[in-house]
PDB file of N, CA and C in Angstrom:
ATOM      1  N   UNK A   1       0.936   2.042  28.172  1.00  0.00           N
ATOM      2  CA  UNK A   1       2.032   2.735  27.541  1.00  0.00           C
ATOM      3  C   UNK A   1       3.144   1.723  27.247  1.00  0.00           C
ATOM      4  N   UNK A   2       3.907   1.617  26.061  1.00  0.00           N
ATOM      5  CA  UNK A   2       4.867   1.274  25.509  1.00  0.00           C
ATOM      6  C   UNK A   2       6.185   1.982  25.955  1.00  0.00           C
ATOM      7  N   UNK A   3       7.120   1.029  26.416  1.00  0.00           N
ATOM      8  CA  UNK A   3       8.345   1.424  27.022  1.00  0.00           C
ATOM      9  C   UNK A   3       9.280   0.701  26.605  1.00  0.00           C
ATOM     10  N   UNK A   4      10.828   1.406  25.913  1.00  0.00           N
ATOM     11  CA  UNK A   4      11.997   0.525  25.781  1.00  0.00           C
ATOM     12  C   UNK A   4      12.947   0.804  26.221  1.00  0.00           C
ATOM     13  N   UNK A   5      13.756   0.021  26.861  1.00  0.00           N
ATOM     14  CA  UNK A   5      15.150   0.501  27.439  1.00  0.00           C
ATOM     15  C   UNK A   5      16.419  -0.054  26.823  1.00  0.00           C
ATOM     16  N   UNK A   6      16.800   1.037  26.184  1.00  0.00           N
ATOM     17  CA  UNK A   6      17.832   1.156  25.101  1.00  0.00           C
ATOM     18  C   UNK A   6      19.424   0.342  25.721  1.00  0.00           C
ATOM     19  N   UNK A   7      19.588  -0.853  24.883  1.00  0.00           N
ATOM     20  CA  UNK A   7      20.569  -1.042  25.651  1.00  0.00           C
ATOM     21  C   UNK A   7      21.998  -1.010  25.127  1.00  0.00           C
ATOM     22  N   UNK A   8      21.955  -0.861  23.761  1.00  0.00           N
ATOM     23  CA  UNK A   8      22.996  -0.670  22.539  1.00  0.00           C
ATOM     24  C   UNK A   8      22.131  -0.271  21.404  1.00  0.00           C
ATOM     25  N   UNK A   9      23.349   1.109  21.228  1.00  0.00           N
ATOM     26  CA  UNK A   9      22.600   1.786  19.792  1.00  0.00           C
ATOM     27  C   UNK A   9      23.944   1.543  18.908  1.00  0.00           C
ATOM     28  N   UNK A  10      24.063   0.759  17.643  1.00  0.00           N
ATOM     29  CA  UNK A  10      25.353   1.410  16.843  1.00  0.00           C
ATOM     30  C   UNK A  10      25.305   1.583  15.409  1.00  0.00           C
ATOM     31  N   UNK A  11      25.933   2.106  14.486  1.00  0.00           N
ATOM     32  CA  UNK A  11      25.614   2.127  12.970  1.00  0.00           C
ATOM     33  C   UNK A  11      26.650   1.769  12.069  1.00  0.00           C
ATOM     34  N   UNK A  12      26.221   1.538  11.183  1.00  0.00           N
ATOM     35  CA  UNK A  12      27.699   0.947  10.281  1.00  0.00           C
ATOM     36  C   UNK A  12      27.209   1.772   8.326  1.00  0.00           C
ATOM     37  N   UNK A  13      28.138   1.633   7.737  1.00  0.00           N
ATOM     38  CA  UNK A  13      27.470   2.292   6.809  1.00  0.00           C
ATOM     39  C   UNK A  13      27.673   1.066   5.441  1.00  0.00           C
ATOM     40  N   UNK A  14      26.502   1.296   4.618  1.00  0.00           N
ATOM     41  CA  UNK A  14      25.779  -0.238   3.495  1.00  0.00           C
ATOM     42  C   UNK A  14      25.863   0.973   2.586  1.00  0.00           C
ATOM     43  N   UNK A  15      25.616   0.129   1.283  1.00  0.00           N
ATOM     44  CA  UNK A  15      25.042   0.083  -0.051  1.00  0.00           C
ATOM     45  C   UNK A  15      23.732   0.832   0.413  1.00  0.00           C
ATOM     46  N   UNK A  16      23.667   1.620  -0.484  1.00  0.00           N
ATOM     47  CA  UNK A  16      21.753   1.684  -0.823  1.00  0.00           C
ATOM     48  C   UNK A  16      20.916   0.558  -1.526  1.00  0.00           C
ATOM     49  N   UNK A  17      20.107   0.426  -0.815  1.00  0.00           N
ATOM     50  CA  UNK A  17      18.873  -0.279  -1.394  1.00  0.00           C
ATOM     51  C   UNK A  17      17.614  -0.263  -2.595  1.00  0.00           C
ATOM     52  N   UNK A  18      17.790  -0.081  -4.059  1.00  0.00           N
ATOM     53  CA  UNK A  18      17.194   0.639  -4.929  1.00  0.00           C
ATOM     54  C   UNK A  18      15.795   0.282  -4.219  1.00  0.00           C
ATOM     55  N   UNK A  19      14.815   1.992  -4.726  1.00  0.00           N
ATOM     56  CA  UNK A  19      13.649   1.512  -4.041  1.00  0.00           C
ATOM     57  C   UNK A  19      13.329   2.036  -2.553  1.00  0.00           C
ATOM     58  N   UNK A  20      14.262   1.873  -1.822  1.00  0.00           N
ATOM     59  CA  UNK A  20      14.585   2.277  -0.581  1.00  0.00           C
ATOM     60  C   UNK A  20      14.664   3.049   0.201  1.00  0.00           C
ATOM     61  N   UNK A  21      16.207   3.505  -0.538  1.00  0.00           N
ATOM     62  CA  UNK A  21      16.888   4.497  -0.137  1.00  0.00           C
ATOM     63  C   UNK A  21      17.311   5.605  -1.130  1.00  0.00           C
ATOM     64  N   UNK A  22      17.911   6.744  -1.014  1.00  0.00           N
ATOM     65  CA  UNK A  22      18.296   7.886  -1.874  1.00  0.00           C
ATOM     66  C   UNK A  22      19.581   7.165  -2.612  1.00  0.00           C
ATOM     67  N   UNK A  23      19.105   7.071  -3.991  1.00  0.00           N
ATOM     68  CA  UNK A  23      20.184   6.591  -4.503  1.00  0.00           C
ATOM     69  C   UNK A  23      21.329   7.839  -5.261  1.00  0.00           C
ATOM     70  N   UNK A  24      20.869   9.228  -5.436  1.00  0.00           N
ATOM     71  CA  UNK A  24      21.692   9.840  -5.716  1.00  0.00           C
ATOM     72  C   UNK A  24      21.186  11.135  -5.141  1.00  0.00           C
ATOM     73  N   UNK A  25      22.326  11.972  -5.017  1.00  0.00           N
ATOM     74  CA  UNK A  25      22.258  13.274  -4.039  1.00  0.00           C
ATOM     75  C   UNK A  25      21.086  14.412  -4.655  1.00  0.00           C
ATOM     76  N   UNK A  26      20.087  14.569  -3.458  1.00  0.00           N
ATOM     77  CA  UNK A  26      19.471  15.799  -4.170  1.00  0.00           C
ATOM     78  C   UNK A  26      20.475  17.050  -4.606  1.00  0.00           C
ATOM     79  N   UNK A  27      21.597  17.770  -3.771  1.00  0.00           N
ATOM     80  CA  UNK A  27      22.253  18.422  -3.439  1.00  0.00           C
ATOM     81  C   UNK A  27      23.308  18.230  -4.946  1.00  0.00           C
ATOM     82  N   UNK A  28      24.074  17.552  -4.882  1.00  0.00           N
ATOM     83  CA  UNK A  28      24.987  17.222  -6.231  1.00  0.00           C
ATOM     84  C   UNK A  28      24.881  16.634  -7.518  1.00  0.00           C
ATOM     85  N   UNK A  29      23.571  15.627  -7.305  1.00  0.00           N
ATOM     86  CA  UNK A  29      23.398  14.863  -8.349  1.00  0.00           C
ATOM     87  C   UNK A  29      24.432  13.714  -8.306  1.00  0.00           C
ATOM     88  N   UNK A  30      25.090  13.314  -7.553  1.00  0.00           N
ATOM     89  CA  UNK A  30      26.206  12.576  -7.646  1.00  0.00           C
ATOM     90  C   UNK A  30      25.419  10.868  -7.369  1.00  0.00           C
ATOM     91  N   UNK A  31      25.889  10.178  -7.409  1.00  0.00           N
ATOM     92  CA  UNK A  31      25.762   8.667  -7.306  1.00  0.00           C
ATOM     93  C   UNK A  31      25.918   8.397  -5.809  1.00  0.00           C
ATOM     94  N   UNK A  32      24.920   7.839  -4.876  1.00  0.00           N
ATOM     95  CA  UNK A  32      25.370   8.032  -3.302  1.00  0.00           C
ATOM     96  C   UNK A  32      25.969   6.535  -3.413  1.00  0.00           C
ATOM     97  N   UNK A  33      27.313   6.345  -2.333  1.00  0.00           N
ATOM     98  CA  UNK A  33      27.460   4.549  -2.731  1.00  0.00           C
ATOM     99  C   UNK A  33      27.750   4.138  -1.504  1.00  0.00           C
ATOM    100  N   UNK A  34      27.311   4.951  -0.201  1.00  0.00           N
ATOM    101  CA  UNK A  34      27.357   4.498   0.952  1.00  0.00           C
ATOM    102  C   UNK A  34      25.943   5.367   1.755  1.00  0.00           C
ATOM    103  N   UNK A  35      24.890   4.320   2.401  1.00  0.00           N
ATOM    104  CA  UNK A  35      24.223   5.061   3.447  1.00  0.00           C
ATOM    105  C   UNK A  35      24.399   4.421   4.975  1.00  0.00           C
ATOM    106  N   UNK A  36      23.918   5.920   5.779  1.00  0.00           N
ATOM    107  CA  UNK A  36      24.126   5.408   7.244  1.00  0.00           C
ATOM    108  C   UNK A  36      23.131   4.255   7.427  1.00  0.00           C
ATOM    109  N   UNK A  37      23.303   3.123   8.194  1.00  0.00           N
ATOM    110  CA  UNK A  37      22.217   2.470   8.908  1.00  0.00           C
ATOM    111  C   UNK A  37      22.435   2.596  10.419  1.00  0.00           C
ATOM    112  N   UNK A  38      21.357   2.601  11.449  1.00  0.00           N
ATOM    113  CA  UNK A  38      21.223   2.792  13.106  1.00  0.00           C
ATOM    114  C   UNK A  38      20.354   1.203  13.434  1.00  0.00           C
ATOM    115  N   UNK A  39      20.868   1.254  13.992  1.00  0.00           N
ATOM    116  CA  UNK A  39      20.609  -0.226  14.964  1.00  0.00           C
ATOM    117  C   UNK A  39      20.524   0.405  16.417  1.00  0.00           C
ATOM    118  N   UNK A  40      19.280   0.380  16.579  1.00  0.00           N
ATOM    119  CA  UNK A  40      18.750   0.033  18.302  1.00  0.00           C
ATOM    120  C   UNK A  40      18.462  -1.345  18.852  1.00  0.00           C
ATOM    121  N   UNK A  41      18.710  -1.385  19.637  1.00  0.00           N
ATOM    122  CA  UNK A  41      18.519  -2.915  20.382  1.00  0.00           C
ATOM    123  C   UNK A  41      18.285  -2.266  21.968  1.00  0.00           C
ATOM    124  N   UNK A  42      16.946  -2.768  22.313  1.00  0.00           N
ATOM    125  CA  UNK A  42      16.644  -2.484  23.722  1.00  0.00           C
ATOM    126  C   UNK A  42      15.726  -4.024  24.274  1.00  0.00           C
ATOM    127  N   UNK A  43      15.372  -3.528  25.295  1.00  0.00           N
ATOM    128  CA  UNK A  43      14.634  -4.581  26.165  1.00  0.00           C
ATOM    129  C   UNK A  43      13.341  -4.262  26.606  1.00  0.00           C
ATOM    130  N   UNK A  44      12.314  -4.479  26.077  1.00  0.00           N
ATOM    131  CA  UNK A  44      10.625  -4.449  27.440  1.00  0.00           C
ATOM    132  C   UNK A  44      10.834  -5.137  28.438  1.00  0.00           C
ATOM    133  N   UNK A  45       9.836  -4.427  28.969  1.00  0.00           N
ATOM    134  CA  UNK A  45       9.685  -5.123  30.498  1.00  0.00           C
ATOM    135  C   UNK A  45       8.630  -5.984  30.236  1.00  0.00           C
ATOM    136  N   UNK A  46       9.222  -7.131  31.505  1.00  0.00           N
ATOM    137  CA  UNK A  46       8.430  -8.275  31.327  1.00  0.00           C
ATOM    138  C   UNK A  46       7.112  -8.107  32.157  1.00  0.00           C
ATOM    139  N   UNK A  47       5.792  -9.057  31.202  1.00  0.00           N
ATOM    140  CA  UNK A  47       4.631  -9.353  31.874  1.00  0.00           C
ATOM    141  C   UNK A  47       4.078 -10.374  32.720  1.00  0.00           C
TER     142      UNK A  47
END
């Protein structure tokens, strides 16, 4: 079994990525010009 221990989670918000990401709103049709990104950073245990 695969195990991680989360040791900082944080997010900041980018550009979309054409290709990527949703570049415009299903909901409005509008132009999206910021998406969330999440950053996990954890640790395995050593073998």
């Amino acid at each position: 079994m695969f195990s991680v221990r989360i040791v900082t989670a944080d997010y900041y918000m980018a550009s979309p990525l054409q290709g990527l990401d949703i570049c415009q709103s299903p909901l409005t049709q509008a132009p999206v010009k910021k998406v969330p990104v999440v950053r996990i950073f954890g640790a395995t245990p050593a073998v």
